[in-house]
Protein backbone atom coordinates (compact mmCIF):
# COMPACT_ATOMS: atom_id res chain seq x y z
CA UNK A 1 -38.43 2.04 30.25
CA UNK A 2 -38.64 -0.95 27.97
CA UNK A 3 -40.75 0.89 25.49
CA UNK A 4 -38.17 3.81 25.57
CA UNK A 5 -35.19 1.78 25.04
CA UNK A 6 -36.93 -0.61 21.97
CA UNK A 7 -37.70 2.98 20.41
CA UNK A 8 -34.22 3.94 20.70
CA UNK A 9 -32.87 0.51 19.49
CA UNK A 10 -34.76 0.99 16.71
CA UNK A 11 -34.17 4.81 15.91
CA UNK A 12 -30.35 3.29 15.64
CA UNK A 13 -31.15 0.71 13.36
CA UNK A 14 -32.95 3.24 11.26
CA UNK A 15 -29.66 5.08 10.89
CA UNK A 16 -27.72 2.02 10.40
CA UNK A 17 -29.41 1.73 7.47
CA UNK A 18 -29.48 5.71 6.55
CA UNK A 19 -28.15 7.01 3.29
CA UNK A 20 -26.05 8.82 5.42
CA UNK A 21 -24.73 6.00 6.87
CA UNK A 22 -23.93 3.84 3.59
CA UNK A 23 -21.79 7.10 2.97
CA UNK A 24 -18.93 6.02 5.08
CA UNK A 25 -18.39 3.24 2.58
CA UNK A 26 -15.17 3.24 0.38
CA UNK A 27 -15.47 5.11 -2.28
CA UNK A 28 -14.63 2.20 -5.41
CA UNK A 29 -12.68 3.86 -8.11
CA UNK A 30 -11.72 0.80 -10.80
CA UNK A 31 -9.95 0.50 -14.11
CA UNK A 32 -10.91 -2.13 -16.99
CA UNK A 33 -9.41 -2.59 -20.44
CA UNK A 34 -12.15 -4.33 -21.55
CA UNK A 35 -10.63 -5.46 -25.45
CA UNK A 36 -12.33 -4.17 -28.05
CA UNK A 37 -15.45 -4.19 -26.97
CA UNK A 38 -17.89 -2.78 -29.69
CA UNK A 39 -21.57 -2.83 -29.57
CA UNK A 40 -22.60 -5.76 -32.22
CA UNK A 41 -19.97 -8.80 -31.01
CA UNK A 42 -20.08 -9.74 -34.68
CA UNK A 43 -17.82 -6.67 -35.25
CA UNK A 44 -14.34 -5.99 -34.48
CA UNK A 45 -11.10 -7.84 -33.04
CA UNK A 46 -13.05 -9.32 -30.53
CA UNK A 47 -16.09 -11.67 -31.47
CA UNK A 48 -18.93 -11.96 -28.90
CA UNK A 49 -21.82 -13.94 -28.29
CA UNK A 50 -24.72 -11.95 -26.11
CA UNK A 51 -23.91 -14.97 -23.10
CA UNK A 52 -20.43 -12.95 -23.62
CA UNK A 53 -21.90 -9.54 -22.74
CA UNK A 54 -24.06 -10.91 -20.33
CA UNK A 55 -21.04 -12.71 -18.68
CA UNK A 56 -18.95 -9.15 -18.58
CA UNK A 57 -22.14 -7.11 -17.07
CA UNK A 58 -22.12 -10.04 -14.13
CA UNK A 59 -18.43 -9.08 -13.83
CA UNK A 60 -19.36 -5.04 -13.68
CA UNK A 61 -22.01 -6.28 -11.01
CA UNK A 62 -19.63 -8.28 -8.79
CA UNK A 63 -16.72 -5.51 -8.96
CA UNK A 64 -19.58 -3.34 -7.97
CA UNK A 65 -17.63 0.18 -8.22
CA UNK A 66 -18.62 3.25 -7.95
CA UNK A 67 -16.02 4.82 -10.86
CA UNK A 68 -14.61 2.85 -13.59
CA UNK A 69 -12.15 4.36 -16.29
CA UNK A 70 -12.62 1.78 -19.21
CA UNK A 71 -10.42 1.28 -22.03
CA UNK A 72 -11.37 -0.65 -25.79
CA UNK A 73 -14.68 0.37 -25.61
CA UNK A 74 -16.16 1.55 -29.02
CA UNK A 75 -19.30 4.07 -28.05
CA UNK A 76 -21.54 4.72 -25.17
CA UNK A 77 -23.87 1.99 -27.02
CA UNK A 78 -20.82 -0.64 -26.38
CA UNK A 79 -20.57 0.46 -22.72
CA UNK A 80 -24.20 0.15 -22.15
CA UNK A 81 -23.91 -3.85 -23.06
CA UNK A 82 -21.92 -4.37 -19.71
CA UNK A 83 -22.89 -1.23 -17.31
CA UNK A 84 -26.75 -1.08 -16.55
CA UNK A 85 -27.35 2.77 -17.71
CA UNK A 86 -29.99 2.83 -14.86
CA UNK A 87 -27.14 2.84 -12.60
CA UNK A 88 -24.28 4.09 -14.19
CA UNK A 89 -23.65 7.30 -16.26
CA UNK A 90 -21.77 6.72 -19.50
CA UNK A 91 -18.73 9.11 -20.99
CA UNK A 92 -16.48 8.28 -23.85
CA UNK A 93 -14.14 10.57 -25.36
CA UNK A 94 -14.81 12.71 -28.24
CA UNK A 95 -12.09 11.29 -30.71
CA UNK A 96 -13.99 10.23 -33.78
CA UNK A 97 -12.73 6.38 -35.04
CA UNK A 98 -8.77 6.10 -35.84
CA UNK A 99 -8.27 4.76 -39.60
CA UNK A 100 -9.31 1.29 -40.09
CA UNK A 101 -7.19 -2.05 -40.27
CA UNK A 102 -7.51 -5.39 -40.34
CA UNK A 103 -6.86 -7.55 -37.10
CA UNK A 104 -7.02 -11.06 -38.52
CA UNK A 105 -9.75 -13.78 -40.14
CA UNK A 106 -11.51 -11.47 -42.08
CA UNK A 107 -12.07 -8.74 -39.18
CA UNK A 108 -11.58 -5.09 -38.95
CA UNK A 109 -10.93 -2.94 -36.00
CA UNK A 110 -13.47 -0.97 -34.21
CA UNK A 111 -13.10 2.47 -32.35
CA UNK A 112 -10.77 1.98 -29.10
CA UNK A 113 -11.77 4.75 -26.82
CA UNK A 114 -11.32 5.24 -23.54
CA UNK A 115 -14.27 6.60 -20.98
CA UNK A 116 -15.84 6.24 -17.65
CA UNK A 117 -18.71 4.41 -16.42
CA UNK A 118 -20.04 6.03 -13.12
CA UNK A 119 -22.68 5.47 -10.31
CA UNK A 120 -25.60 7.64 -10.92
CA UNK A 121 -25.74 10.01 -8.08
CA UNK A 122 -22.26 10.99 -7.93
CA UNK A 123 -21.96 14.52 -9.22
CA UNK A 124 -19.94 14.76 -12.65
CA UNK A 125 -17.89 17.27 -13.64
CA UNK A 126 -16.27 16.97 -17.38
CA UNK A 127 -13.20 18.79 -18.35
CA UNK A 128 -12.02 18.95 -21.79
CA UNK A 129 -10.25 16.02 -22.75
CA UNK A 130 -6.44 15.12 -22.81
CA UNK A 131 -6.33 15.54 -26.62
CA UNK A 132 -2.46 16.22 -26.96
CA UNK A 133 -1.91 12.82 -25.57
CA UNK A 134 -2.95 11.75 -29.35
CA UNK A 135 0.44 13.00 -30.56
CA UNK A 136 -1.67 13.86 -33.92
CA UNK A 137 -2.75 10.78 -34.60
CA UNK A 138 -5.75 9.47 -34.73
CA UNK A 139 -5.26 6.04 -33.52
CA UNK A 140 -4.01 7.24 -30.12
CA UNK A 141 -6.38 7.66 -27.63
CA UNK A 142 -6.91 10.70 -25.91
CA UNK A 143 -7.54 10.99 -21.88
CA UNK A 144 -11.07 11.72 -20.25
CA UNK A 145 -10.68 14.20 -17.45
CA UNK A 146 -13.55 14.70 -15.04
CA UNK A 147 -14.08 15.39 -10.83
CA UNK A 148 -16.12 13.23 -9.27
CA UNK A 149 -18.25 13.91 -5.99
CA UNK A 150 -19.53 11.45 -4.10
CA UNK A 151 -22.12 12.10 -1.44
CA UNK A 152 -19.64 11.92 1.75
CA UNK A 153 -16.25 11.92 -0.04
CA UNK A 154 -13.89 14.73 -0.96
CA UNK A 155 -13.80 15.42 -4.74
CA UNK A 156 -11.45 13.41 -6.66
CA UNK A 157 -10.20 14.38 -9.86
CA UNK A 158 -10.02 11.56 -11.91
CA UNK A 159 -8.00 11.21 -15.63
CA UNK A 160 -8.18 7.60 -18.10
CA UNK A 161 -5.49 6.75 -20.15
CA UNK A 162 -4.67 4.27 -22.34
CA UNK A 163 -1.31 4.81 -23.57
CA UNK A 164 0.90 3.66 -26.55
CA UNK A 165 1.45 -0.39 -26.51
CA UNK A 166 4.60 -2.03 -26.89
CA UNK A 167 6.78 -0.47 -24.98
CA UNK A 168 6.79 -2.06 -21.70
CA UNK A 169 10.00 -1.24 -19.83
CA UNK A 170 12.96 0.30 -21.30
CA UNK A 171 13.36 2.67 -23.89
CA UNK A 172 14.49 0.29 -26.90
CA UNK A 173 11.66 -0.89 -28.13
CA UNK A 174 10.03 0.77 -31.54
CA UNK A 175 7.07 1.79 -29.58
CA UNK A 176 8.66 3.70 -27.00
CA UNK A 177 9.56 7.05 -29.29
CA UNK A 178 5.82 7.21 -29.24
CA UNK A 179 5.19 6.67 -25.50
CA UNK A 180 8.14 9.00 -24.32
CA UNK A 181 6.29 11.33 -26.62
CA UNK A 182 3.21 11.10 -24.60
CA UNK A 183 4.72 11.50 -21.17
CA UNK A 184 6.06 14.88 -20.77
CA UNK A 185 2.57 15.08 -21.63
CA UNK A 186 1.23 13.27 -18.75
CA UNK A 187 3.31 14.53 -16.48
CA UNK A 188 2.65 18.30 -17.47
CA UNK A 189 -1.10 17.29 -16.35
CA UNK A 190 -0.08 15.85 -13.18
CA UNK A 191 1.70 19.04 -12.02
CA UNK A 192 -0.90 21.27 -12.86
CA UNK A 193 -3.02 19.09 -10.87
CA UNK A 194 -0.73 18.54 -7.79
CA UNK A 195 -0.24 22.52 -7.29
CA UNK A 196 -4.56 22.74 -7.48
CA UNK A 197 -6.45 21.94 -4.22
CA UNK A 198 -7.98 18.50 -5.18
CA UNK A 199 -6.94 15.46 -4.80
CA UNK A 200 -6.41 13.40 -8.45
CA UNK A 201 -5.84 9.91 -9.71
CA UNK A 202 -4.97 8.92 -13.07
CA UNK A 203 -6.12 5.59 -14.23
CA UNK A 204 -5.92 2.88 -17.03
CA UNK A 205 -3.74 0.90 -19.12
CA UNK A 206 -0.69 2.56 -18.98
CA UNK A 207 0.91 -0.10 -21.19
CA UNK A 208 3.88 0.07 -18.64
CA UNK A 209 5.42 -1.80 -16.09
CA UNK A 210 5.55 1.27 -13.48
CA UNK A 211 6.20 -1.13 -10.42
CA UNK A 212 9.51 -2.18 -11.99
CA UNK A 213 12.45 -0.71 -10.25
CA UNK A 214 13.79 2.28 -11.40
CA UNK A 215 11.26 2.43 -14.09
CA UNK A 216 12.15 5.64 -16.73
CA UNK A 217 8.58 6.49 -17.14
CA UNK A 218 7.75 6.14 -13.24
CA UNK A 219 10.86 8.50 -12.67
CA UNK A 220 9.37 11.22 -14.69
CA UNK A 221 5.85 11.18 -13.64
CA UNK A 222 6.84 11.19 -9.64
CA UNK A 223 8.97 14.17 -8.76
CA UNK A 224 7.24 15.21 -6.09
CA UNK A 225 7.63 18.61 -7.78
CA UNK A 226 5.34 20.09 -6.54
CA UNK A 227 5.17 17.97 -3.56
CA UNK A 228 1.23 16.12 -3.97
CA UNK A 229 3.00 15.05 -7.09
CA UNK A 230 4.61 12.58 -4.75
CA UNK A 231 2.43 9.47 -6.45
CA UNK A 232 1.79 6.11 -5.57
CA UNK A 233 0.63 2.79 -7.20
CA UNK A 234 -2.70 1.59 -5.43
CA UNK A 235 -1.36 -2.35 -6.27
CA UNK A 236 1.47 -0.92 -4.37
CA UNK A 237 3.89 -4.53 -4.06
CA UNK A 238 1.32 -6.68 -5.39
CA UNK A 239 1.30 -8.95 -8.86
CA UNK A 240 -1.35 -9.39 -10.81
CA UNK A 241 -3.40 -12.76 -11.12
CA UNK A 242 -5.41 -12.33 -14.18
CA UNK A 243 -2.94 -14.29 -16.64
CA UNK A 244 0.01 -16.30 -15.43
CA UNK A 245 2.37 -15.33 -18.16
CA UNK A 246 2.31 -11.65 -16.86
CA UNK A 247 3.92 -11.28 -13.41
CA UNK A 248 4.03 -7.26 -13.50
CA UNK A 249 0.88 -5.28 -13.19
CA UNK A 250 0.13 -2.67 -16.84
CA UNK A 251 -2.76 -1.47 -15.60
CA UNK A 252 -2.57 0.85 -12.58
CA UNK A 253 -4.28 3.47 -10.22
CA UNK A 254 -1.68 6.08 -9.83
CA UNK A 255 -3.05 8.27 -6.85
CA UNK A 256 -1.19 11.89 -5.85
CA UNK A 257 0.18 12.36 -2.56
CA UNK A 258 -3.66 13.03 -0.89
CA UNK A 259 -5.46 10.43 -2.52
CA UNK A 260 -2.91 7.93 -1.50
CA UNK A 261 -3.21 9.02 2.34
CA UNK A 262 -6.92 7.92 1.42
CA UNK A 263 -6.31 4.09 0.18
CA UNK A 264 -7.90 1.72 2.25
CA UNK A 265 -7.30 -1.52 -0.15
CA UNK A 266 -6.50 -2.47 -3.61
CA UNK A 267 -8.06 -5.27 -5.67
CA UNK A 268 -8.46 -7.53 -8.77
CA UNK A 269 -11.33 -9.26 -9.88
CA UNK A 270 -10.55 -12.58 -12.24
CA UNK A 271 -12.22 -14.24 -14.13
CA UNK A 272 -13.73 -18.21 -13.51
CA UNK A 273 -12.81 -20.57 -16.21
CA UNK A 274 -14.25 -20.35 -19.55
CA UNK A 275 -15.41 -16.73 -18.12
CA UNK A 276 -12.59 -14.92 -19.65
CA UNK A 277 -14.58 -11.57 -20.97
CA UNK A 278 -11.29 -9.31 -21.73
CA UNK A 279 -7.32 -10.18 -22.05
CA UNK A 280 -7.25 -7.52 -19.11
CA UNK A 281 -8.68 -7.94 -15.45
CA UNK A 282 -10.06 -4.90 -13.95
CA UNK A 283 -8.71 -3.69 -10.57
CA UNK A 284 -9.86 -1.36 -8.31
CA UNK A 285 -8.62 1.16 -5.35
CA UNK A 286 -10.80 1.69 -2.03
CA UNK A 287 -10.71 5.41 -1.28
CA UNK A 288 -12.05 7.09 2.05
């Protein structure tokens, strides 16, 4: 009897510890603007030391995702300086480099582009990307449209963003011609998502306070028409952290209507002092 029952005690701990049991895990879907990071530190807006990359790949490691959309990122080869390749497959959008411009002391821009850094063994499927979101030019960044599955999780379809800056709420700012511009374009994806039969998220820095009340943008992008258009913020009533001049979230997980019934959590990883690796914290959305 006590032989039998130490076998079965066992034979339970053996599926405790199953691949198929890890599966009921959240699924960890993150965004990070990550600020210009290019692959030689001595380049670009943003000068870094190697203990600077190494710094930002221990932050990668503790957020410990299984998706992130990443924004300011200059190539696959930049990527690779924070997100182990042995765990994590790399995609960047096609958009060749915008036109080059000085960004103070001497330095000149690198490629921004935005991409995805996901856990090898999730199944990747790329669409084209969100070119039109360029408006034409080829300093605006495109969106990177792919479907995810993860063993034990229902696809997800997932789109990064990072939209036009300066135009934060309202509509009077010089910036926001360009971002209205870009909207109708968003939300033309969004439908045509929300009438398919896959849940969708789209991700990044939206350069937007979408939280605020009665927010223009927010207004157009969740109709409910059709009704898994009916989106929701993952941060949902919760202010960021990362810098205490900013009390209003930019950076967001919008989820449709069947990927929200799916959050389990929302969080944001900051940075320790003298750790500071990007002007942007990443967050992150727990999804059964």
């Amino acid at each position: 009897m006590l032989a039998r029952f130490a076998a079965l005690v066992v034979a339970l701990f053996g599926l405790a510890l199953s691949p198929s049991a890890a599966l009921t895990a959240p699924l960890r879907v993150a965004t990070w603007n990550m600020e210009h990071l290019s692959e030689d530190g001595a380049k670009g807006c943003k000068p870094r030391t190697d203990a600077d990359y190494e710094t930002m790949r221990r932050y990668a490691e503790r957020l410990n995702a299984d998706v992130v959309a990443f924004e300011e990122v200059e190539s696959v080869k930049a990527a690779a300086r924070v997100f182990d390749p042995a765990k994590y497959q790399l995609l960047i959008e096609a958009r060749p480099a915008g036109n080059p411009f000085p960004c103070g002391e001497g330095r000149t821009l690198t490629r921004q582009a935005v991409g995805f850094a996901i856990r090898k063994g999730i199944t990747v499927e790329r669409a084209p990307d969100l070119t039109d979101l360029q408006l034409g030019d080829p300093n605006l960044r495109g969106g990177v449209d792919v479907t995810i599955r993860a063993p034990g999780h229902a696809p997800l379809r997932l789109l990064a963003v990072h939209l036009k800056s300066g135009c934060f709420a309202g509509d009077a700012a010089k910036a926001c011609a360009t971002l209205m511009r870009q909207v109708p374009i968003l939300e033309r994806w969004i439908d045509a998502r929300a009438a398919e039969g896959v849940r969708f998220a789209v991700l990044g820095d939206f350069n937007r306070r979408l939280a605020r009340a009665d927010d223009v943008v927010w207004r157009e992008i969740d109709d409910a028409d059709p009704p898994n258009a009916d989106l929701s913020l993952a941060e949902g009533s919760a202010g960021p952290k990362c810098d205490p001049r900013y009390s209003e979230f930019i950076d967001h997980i919008v989820l449709d209507a069947r990927a929200a019934r799916d959050l389990e959590g929302f969080e944001e990883l900051t940075y320790a002092a003298g750790e500071r690796g990007s002007d942007h914290c990443p967050v992150l959305a727990r999804l059964k």
